[in-house]
N, C-alpha and C. Protein backbone atom coordinates (compact mmCIF):
# COMPACT_ATOMS: atom_id res chain seq x y z
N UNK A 1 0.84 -1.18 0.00
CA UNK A 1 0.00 0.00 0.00
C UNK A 1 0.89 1.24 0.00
N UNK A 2 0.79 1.70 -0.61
CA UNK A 2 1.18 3.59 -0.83
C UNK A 2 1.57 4.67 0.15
N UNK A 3 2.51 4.97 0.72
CA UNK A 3 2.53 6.02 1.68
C UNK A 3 1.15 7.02 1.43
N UNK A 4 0.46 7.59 2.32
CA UNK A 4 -0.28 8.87 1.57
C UNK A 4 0.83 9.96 1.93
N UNK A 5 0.83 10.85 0.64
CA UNK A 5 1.51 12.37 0.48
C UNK A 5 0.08 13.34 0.69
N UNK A 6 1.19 14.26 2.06
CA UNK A 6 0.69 15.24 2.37
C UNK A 6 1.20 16.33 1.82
N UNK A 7 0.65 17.53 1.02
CA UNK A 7 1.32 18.47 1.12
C UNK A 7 0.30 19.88 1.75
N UNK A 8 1.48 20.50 2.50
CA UNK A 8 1.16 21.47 3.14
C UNK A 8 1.78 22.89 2.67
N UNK A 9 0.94 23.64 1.49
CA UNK A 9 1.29 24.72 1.01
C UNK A 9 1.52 25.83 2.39
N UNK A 10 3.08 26.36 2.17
CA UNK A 10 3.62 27.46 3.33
C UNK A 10 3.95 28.72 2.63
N UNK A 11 3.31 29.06 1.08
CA UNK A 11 3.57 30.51 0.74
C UNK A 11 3.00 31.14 1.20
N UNK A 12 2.91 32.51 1.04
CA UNK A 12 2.77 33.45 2.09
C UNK A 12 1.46 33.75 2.70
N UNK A 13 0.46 33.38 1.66
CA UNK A 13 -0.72 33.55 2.03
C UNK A 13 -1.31 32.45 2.98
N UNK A 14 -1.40 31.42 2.22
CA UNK A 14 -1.67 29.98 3.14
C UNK A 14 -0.69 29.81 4.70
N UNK A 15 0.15 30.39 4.74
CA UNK A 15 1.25 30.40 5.93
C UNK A 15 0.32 31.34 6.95
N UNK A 16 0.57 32.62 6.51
CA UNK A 16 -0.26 33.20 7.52
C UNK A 16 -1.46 33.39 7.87
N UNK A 17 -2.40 32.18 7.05
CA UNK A 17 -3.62 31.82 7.32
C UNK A 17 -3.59 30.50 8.03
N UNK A 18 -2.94 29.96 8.47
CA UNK A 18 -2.91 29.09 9.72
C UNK A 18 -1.76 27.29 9.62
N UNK A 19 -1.11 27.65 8.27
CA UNK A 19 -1.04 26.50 7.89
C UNK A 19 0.62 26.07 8.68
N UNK A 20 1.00 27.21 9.41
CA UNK A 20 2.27 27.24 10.49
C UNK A 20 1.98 26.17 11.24
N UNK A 21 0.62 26.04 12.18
CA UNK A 21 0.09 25.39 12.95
C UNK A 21 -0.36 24.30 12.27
N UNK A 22 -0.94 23.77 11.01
CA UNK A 22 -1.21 22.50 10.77
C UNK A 22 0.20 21.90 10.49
N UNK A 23 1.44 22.73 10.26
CA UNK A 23 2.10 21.60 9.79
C UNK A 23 2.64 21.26 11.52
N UNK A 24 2.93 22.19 12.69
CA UNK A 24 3.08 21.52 14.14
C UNK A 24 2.18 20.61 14.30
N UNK A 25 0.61 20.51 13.91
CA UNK A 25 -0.34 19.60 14.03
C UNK A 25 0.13 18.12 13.61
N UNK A 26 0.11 18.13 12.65
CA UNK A 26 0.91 16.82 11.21
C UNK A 26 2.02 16.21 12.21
N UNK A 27 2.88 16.92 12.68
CA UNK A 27 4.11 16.55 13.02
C UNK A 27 3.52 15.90 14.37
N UNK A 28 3.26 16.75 15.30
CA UNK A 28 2.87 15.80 16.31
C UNK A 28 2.03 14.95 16.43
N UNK A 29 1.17 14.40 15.78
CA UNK A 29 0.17 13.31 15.03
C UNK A 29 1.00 12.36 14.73
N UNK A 30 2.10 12.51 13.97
CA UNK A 30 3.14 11.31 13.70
C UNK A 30 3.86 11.08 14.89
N UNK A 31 4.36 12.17 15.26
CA UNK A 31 5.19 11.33 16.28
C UNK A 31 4.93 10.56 17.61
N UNK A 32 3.53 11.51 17.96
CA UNK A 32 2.45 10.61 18.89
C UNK A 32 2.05 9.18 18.19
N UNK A 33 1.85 9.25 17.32
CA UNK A 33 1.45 7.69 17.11
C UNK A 33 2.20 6.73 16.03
N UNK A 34 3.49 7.44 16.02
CA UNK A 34 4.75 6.02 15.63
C UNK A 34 4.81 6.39 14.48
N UNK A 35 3.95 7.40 13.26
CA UNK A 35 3.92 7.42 12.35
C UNK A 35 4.81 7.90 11.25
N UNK A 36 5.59 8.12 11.64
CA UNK A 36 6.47 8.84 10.85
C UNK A 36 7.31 8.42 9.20
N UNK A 37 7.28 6.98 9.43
CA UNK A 37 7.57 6.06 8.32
C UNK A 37 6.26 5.92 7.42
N UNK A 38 5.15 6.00 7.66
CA UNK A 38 3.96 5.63 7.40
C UNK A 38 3.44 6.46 5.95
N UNK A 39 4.16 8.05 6.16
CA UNK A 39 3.59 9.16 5.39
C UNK A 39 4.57 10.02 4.78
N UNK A 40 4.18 10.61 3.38
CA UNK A 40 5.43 11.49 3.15
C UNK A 40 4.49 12.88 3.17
N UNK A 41 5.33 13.78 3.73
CA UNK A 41 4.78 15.02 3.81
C UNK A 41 5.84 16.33 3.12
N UNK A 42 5.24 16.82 2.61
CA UNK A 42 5.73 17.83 1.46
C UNK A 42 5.22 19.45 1.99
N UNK A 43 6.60 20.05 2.31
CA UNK A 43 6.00 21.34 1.92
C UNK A 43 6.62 22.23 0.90
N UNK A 44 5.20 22.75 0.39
CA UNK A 44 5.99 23.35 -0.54
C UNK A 44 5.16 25.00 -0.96
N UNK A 45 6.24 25.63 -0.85
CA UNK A 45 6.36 27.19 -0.81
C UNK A 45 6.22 28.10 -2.27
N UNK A 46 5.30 27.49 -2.86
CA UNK A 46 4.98 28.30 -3.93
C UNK A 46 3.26 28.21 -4.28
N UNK A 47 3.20 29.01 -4.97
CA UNK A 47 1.41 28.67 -5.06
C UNK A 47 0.77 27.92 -5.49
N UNK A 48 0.67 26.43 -4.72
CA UNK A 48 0.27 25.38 -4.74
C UNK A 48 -0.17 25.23 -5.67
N UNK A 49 -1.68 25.65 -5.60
CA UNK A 49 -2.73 25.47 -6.48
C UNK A 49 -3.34 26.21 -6.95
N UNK A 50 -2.92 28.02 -6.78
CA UNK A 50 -3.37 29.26 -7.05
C UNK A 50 -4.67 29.42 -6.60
N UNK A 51 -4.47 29.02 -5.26
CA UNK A 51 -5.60 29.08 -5.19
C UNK A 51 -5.79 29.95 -3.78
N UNK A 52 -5.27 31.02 -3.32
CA UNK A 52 -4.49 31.77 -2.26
C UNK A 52 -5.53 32.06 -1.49
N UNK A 53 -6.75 32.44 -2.06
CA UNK A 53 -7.76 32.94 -1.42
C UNK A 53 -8.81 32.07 -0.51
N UNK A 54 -8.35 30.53 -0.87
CA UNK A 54 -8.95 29.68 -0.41
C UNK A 54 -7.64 29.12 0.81
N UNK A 55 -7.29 29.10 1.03
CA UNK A 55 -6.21 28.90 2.04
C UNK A 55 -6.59 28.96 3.51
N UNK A 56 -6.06 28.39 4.17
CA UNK A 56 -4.73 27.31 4.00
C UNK A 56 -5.18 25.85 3.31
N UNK A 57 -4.43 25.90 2.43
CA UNK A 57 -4.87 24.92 1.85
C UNK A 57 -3.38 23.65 2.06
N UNK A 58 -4.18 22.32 1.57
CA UNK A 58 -3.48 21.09 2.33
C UNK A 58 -4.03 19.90 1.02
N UNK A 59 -3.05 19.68 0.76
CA UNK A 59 -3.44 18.37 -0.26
C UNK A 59 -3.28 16.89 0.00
N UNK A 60 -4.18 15.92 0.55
CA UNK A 60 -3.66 14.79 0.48
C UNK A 60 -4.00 13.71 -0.71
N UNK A 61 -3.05 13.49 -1.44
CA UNK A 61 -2.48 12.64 -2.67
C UNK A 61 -3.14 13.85 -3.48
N UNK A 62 -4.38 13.79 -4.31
CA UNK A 62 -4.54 14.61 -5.24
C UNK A 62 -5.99 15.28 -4.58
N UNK A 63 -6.37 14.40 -3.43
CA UNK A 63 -7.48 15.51 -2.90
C UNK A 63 -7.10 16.65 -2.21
N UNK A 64 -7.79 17.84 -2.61
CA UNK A 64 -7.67 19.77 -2.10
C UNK A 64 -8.65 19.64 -1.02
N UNK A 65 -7.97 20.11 -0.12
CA UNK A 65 -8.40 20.34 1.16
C UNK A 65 -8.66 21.92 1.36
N UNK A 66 -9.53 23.02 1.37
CA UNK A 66 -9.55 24.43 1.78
C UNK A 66 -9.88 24.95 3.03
N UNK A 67 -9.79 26.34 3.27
CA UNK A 67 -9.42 26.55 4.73
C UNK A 67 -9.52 25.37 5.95
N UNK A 68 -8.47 24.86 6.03
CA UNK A 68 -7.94 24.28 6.85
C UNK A 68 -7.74 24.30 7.89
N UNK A 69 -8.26 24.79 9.38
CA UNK A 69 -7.61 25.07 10.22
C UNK A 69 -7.05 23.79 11.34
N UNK A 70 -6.54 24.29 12.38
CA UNK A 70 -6.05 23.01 12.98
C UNK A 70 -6.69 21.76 13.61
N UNK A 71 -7.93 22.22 13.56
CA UNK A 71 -8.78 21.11 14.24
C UNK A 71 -9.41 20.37 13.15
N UNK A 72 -9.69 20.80 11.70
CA UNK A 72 -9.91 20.29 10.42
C UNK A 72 -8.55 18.97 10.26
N UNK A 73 -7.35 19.76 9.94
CA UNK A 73 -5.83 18.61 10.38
C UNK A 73 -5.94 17.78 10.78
N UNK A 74 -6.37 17.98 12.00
CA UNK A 74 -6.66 16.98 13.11
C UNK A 74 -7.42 15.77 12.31
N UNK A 75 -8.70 16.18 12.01
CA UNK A 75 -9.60 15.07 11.54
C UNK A 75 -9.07 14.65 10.84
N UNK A 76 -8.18 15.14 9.82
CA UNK A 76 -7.84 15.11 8.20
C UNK A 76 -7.01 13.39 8.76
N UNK A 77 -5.65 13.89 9.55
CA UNK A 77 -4.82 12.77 10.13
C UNK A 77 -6.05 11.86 10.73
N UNK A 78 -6.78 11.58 11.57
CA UNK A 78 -7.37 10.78 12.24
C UNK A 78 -8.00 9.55 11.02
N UNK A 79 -8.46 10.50 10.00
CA UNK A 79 -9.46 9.80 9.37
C UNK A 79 -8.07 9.11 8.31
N UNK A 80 -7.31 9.48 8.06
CA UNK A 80 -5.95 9.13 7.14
C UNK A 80 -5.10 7.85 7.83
N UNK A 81 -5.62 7.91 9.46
CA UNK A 81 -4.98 6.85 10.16
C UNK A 81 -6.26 6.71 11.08
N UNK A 82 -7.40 6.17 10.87
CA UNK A 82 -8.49 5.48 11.98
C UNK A 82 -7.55 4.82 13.09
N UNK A 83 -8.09 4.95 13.99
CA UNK A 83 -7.55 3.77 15.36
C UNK A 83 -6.51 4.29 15.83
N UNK A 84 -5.52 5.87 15.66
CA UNK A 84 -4.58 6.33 16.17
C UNK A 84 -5.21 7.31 17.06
């Protein structure tokens, strides 16, 4: 089975719309629950998906995730790993 790829757009807009805190979210999600081998996570600092106004935006594999905030993350990981 497939790592899932996360990516977590950090240009400027999506950054200071909350996505500082989903990627601390992400990180401690893995490391609380062993995961770290499990997932590849990508950030990447250009305009994702041009899509700035919808931000913070968060992609996992090819599904767009929009405003994002940290408790959205949250679910995003939970439901990406049930039973953690």
């Amino acid at each position: 089975m497939a790592k899932p790829k996360i990516t977590i757009c950090i240009g400027s807009s999506c950054f200071s719309r909350g996505n500082e805190r989903n990627v601390e979210v992400v990180q401690k999600f893995l490391d609380e629950n062993n995961l770290k081998d499990e997932v590849d996570v990508e950030l990447e600092g250009s305009l994702c998906k041009g899509r700035c106004a919808d931000g913070p935006i968060i992609l996992v594999d090819d599904k767009v995730y929009t405003k994002v905030d940290s408790g959205v993350m949250l679910d995003i990981m939970k439901k990406l790993f049930p039973g953690k």
